[in-house]
N, C-alpha and C. Protein backbone atom coordinates (compact mmCIF):
# COMPACT_ATOMS: atom_id res chain seq x y z
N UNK A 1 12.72 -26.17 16.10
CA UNK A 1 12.71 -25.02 15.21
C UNK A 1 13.29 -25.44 13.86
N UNK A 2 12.58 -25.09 12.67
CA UNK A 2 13.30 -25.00 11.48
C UNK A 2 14.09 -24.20 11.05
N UNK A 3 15.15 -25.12 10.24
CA UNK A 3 15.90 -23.93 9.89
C UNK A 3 15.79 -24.03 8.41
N UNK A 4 16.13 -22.86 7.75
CA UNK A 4 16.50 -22.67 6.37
C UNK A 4 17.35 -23.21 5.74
N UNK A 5 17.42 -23.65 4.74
CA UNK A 5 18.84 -24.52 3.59
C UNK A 5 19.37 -24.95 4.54
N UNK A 6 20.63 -25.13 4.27
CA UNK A 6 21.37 -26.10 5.15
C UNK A 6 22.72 -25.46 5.72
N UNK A 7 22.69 -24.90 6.34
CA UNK A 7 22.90 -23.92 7.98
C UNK A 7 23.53 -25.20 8.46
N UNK A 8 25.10 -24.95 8.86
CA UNK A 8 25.79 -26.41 9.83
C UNK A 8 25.64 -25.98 10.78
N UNK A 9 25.57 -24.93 11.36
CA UNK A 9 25.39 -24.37 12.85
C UNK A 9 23.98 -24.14 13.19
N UNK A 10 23.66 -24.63 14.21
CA UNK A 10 21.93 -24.11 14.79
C UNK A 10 22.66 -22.61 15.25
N UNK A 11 21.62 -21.27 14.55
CA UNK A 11 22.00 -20.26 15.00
C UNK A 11 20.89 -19.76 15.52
N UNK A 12 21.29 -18.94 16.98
CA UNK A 12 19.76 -19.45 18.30
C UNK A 12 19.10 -17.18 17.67
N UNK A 13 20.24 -16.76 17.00
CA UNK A 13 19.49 -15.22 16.90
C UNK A 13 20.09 -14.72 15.52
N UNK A 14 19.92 -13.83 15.19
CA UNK A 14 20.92 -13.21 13.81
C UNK A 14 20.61 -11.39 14.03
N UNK A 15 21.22 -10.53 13.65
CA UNK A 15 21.46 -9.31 14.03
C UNK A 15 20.15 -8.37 13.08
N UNK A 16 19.25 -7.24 14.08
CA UNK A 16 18.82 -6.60 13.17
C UNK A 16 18.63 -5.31 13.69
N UNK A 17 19.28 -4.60 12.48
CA UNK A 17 19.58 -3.08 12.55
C UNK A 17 18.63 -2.24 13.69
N UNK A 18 18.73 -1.43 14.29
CA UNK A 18 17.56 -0.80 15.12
C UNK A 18 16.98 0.14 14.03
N UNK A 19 17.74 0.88 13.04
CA UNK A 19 17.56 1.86 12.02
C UNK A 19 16.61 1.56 10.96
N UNK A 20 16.38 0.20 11.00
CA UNK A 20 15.35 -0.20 10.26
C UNK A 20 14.17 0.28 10.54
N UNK A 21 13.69 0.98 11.88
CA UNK A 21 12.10 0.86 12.12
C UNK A 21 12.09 2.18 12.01
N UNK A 22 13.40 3.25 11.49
CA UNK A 22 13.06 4.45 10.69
C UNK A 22 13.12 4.82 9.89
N UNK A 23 13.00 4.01 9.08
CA UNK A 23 13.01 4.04 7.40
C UNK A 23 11.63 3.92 6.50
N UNK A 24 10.69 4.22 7.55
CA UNK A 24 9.10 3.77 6.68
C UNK A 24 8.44 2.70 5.74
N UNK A 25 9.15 1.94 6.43
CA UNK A 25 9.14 0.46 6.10
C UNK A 25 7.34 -0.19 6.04
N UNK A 26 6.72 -0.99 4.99
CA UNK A 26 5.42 -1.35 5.64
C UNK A 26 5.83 -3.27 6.57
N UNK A 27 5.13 -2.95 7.24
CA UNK A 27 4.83 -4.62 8.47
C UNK A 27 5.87 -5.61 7.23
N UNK A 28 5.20 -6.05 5.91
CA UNK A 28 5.18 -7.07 5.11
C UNK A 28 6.80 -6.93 4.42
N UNK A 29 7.73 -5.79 4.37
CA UNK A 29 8.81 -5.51 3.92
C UNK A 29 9.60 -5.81 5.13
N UNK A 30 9.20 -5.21 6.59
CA UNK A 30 10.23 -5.78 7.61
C UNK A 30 10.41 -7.19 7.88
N UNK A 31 9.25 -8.28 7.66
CA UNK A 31 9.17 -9.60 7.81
C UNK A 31 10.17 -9.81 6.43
N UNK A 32 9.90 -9.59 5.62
CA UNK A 32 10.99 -10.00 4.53
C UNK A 32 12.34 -9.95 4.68
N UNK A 33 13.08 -8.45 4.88
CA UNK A 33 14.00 -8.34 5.46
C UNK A 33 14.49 -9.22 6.46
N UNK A 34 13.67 -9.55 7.54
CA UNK A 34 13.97 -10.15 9.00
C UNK A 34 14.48 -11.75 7.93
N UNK A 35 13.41 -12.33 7.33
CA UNK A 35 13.62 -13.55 6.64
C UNK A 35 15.43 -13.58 5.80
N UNK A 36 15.49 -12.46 5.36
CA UNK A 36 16.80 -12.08 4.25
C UNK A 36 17.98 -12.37 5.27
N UNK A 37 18.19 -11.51 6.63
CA UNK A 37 18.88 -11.39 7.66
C UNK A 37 19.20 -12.83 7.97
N UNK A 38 17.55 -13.40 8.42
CA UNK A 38 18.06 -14.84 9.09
C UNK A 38 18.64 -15.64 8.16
N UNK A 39 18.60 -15.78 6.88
CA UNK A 39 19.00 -16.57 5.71
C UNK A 39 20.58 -16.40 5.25
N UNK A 40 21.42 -15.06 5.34
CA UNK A 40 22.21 -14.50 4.54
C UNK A 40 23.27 -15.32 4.89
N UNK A 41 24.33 -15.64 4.46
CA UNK A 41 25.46 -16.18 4.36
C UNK A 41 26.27 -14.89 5.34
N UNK A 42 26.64 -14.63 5.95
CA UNK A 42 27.75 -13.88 6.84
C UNK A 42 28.90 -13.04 6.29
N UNK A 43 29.13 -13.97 5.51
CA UNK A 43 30.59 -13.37 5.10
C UNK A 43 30.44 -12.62 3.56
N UNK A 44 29.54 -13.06 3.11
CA UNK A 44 28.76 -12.13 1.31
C UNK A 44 27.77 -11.42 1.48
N UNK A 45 27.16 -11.61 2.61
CA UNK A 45 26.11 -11.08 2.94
C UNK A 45 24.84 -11.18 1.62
N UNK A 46 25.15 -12.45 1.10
CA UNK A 46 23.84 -12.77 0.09
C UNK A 46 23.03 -14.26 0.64
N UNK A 47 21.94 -14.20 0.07
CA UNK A 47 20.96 -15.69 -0.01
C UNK A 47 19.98 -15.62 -1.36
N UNK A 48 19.60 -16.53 -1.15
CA UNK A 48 18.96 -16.81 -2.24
C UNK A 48 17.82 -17.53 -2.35
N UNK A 49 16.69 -17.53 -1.23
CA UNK A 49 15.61 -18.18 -1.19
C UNK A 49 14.51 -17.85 -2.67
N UNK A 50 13.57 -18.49 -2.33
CA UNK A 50 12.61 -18.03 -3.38
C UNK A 50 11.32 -16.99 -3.15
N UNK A 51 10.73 -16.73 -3.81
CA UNK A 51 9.55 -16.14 -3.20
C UNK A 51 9.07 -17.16 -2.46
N UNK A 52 8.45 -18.05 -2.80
CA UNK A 52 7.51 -19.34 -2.38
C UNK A 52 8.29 -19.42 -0.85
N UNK A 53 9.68 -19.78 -0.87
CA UNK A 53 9.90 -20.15 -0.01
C UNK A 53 9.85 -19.10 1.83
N UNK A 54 10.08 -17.84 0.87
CA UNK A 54 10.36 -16.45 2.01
C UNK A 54 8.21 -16.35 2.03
N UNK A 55 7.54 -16.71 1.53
CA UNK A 55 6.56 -16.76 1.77
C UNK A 55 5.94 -17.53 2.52
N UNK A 56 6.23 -18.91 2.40
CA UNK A 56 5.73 -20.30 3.51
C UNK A 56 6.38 -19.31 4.76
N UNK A 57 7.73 -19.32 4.98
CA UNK A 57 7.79 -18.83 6.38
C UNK A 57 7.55 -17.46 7.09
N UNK A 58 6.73 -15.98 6.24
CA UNK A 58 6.28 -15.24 6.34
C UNK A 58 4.53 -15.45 6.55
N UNK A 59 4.18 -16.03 5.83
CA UNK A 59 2.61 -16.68 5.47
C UNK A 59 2.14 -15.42 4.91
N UNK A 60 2.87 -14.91 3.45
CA UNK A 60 2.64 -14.22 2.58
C UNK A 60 2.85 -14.93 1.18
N UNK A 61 1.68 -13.98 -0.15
CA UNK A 61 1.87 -15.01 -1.21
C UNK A 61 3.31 -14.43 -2.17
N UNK A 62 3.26 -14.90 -2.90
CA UNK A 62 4.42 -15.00 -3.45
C UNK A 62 4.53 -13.11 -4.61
N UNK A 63 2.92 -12.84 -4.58
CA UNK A 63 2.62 -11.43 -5.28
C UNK A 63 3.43 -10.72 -3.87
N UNK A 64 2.85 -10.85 -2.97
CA UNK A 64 2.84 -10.09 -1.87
C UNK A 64 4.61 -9.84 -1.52
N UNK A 65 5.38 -11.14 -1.37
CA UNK A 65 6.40 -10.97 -1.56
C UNK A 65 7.33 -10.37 -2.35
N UNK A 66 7.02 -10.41 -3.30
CA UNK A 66 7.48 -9.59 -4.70
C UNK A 66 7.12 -8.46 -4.33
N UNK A 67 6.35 -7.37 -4.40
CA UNK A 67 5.86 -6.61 -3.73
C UNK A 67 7.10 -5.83 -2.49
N UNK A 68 7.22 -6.92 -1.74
CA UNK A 68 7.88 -5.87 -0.76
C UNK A 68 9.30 -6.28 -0.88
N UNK A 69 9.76 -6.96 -1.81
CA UNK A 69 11.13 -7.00 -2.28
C UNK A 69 11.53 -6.08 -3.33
N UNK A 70 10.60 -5.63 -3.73
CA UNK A 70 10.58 -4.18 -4.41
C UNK A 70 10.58 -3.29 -3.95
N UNK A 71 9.76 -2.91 -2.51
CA UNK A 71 10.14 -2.03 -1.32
C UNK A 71 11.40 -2.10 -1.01
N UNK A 72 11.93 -3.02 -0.55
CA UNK A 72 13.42 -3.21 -0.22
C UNK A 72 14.66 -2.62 -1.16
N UNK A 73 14.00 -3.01 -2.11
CA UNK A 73 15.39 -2.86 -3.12
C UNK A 73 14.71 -0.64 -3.18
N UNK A 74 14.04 -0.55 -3.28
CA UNK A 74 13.84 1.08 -3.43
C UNK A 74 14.09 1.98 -2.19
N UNK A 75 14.15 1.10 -1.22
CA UNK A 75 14.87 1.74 0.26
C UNK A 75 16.28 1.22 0.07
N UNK A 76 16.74 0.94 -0.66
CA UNK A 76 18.40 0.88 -0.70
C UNK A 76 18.84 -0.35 0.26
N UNK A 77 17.71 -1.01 0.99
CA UNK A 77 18.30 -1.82 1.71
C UNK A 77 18.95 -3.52 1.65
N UNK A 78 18.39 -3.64 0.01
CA UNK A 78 19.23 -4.92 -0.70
C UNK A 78 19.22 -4.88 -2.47
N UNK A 79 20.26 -5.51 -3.02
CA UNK A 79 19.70 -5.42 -4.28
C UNK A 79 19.59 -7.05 -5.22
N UNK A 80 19.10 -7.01 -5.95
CA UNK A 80 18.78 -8.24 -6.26
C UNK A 80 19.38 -8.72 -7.72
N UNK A 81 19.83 -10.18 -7.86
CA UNK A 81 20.11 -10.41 -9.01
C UNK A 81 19.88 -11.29 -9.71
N UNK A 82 19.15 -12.08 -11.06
CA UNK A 82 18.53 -12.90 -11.13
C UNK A 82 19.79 -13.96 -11.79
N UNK A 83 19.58 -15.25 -11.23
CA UNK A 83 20.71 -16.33 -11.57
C UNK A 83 19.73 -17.30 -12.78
N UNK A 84 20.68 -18.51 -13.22
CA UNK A 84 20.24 -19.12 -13.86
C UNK A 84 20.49 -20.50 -13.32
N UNK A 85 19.65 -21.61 -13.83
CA UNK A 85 20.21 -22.87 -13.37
C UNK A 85 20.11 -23.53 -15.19
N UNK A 86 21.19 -24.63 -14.54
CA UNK A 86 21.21 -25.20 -16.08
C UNK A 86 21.03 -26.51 -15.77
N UNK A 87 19.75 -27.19 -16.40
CA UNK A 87 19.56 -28.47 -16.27
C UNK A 87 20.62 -29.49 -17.36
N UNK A 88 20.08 -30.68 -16.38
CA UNK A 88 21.64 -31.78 -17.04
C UNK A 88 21.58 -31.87 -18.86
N UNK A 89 20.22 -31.58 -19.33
CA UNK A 89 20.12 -31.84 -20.74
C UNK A 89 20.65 -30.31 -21.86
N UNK A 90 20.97 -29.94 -20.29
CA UNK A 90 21.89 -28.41 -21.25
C UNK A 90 20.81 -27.12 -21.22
N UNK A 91 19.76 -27.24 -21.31
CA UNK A 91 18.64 -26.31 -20.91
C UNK A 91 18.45 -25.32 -19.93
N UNK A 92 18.12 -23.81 -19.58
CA UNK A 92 18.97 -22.97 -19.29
C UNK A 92 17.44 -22.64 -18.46
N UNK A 93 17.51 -22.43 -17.24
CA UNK A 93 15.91 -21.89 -16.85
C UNK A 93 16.39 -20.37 -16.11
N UNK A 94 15.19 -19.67 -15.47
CA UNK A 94 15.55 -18.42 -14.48
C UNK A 94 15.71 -19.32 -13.16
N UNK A 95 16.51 -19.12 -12.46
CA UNK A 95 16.51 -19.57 -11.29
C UNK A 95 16.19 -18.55 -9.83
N UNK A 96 16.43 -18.54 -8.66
CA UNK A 96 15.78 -17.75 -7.61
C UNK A 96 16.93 -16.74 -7.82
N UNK A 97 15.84 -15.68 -7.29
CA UNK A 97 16.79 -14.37 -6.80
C UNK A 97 18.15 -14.33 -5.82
N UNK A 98 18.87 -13.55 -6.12
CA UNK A 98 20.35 -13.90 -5.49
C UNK A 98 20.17 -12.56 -4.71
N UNK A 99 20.23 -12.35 -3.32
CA UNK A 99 20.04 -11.25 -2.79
C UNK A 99 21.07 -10.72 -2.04
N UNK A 100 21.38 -9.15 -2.00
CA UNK A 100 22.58 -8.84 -1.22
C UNK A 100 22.46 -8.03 -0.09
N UNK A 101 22.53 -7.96 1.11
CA UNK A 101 21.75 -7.10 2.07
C UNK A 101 22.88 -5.91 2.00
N UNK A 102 22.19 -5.03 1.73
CA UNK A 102 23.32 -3.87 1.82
C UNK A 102 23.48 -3.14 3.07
N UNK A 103 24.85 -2.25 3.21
CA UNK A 103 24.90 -1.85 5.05
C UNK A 103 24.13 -0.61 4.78
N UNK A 104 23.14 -0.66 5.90
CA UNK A 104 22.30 -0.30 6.61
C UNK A 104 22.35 1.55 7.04
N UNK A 105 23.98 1.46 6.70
CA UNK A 105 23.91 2.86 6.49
C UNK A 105 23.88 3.62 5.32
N UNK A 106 23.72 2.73 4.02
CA UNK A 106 23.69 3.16 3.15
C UNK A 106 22.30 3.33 2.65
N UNK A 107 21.35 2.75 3.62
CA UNK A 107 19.79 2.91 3.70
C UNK A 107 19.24 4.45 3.77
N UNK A 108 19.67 4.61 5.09
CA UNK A 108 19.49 5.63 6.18
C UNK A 108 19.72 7.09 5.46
N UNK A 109 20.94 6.67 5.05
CA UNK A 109 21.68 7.90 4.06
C UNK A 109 20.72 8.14 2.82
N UNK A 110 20.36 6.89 2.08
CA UNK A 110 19.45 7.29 1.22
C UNK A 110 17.65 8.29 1.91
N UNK A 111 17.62 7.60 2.81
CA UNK A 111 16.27 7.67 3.14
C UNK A 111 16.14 9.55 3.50
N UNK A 112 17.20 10.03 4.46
CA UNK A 112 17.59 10.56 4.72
C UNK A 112 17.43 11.89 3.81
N UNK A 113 18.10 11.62 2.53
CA UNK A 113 17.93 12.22 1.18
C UNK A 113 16.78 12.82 0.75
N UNK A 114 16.03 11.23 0.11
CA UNK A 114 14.69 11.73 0.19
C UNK A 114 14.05 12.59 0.98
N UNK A 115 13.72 12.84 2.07
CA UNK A 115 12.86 13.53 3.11
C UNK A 115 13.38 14.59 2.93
N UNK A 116 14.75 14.57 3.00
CA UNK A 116 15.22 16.43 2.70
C UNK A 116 14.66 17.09 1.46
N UNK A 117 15.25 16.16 0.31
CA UNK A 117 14.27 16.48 -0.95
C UNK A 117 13.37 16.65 -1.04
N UNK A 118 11.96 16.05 -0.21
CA UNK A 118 10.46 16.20 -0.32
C UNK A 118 10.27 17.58 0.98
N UNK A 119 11.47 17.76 1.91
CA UNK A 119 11.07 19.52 2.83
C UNK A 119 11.46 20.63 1.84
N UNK A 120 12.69 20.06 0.68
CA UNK A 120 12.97 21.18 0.55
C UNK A 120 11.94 21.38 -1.09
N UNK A 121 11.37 20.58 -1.75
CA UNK A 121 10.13 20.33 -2.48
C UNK A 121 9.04 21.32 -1.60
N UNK A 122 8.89 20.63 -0.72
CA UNK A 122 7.43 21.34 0.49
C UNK A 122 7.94 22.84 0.46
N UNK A 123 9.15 23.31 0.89
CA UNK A 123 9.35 24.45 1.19
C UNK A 123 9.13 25.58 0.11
N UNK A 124 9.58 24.87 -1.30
CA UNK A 124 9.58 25.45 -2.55
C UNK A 124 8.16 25.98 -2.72
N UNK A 125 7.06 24.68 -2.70
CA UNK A 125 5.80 25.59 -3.20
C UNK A 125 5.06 26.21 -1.84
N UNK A 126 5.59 26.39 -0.88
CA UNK A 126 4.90 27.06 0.24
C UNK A 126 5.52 28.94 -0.10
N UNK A 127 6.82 28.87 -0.59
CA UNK A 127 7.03 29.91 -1.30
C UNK A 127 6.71 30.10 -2.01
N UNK A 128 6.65 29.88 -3.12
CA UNK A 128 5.41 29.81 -4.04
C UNK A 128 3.76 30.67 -3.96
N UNK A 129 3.57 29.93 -3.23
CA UNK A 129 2.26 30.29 -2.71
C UNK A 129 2.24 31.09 -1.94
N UNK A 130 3.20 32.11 -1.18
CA UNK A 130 2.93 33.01 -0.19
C UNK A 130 3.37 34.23 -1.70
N UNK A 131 4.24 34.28 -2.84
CA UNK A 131 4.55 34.84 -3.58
C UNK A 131 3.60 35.57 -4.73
N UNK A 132 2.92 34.06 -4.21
CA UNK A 132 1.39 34.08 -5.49
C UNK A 132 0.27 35.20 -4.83
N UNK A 133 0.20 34.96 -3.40
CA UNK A 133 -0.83 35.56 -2.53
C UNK A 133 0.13 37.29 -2.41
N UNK A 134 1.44 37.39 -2.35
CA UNK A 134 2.16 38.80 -2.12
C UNK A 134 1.54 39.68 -3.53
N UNK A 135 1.39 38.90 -4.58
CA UNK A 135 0.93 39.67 -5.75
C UNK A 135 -0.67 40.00 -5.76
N UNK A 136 -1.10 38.87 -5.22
CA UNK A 136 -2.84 39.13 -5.25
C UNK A 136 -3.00 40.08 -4.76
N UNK A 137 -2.10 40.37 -3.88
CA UNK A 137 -2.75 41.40 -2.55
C UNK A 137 -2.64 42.55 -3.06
N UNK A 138 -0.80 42.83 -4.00
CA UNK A 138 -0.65 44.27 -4.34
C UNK A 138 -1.89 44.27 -5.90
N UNK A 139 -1.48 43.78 -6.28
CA UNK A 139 -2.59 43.67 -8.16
C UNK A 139 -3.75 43.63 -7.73
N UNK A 140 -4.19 42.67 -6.83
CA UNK A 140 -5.46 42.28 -7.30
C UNK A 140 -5.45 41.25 -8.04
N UNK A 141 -6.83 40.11 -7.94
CA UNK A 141 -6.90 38.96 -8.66
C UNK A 141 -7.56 39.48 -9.93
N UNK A 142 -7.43 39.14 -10.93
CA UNK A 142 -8.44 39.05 -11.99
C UNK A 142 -9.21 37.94 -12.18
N UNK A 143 -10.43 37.78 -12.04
CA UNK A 143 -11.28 37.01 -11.82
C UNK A 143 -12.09 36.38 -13.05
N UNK A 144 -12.05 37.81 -13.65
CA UNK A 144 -12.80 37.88 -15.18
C UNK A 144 -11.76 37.72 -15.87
N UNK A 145 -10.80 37.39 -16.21
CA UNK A 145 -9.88 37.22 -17.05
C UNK A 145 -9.72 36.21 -17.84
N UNK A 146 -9.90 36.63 -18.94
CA UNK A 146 -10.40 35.61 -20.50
C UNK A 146 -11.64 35.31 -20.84
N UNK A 147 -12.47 36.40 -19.77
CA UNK A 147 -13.83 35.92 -20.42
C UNK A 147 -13.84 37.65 -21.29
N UNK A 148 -15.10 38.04 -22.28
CA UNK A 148 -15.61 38.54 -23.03
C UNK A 148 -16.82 39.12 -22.25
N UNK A 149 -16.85 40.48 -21.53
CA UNK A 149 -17.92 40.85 -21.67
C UNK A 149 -19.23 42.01 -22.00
């Protein structure tokens, strides 16, 4: 089995949330994640692979990856920070993303949010619309209204 960077310990599993598979996650964002998990340093809970690289071992392209590391970071479940490397002639490039897996309950909690926001959104124009129909019924629609005839 391969492992990632250079890991002194062969580690035979690494931990993943059960709460993850209720967060409406697509297939291509949980493989990422799973990749982030197996990669992270323990104690910072960051890594720093590349696209290219979280892609060879996903067998996703590097759009695709991007893509659902943008999912990730909008489910609250990591956030990202871009580093620099400085070559020996003093020259300053972008270097790979520095990633932080955030706890998992701070996902949930978000996610959580949302959905209430989009019932209590849903609930708003279903009132709405029973309010709209309480008036049709007593008024009457005007049908002809704004035309000339």
């Amino acid at each position: 089995m391969m492992m990632y960077g250079k890991q002194k310990k062969l580690q035979r599993y690494f931990p993943m949330p059960n709460e993850i598979f209720h967060l409406e996650l697509s297939d291509g964002a949980i493989l990422v994640y799973a990749f982030l998990m197996y990669c992270e340093d323990r104690k910072t809970y960051t890594c720093h692979p590349s696209y290219a690289t979280i892609g060879k071992y996903i067998h996703r392209t590097d759009n695709s990856v991007a893509k659902y590391v943008r999912e990730l970071e909008e489910k609250c479940l990591i956030y990202t920070e871009p580093t620099e490397v400085h070559l020996k002639d003093g020259r300053r490039h972008n270097g790979t993303l520095k990633y932080t897996i955030r706890p998992i309950a701070d996902a949930v909690a978000y996610h959580d949010a949302v959905q209430m926001q989009k019932l209590q959104s849903e609930a708003a124009k279903a009132e709405a619309q029973r309010r709209l129909e309480e008036y049709d019924r007593k008024h009457g629609k005007c049908e002809n209204q704004g035309t000339n005839d």
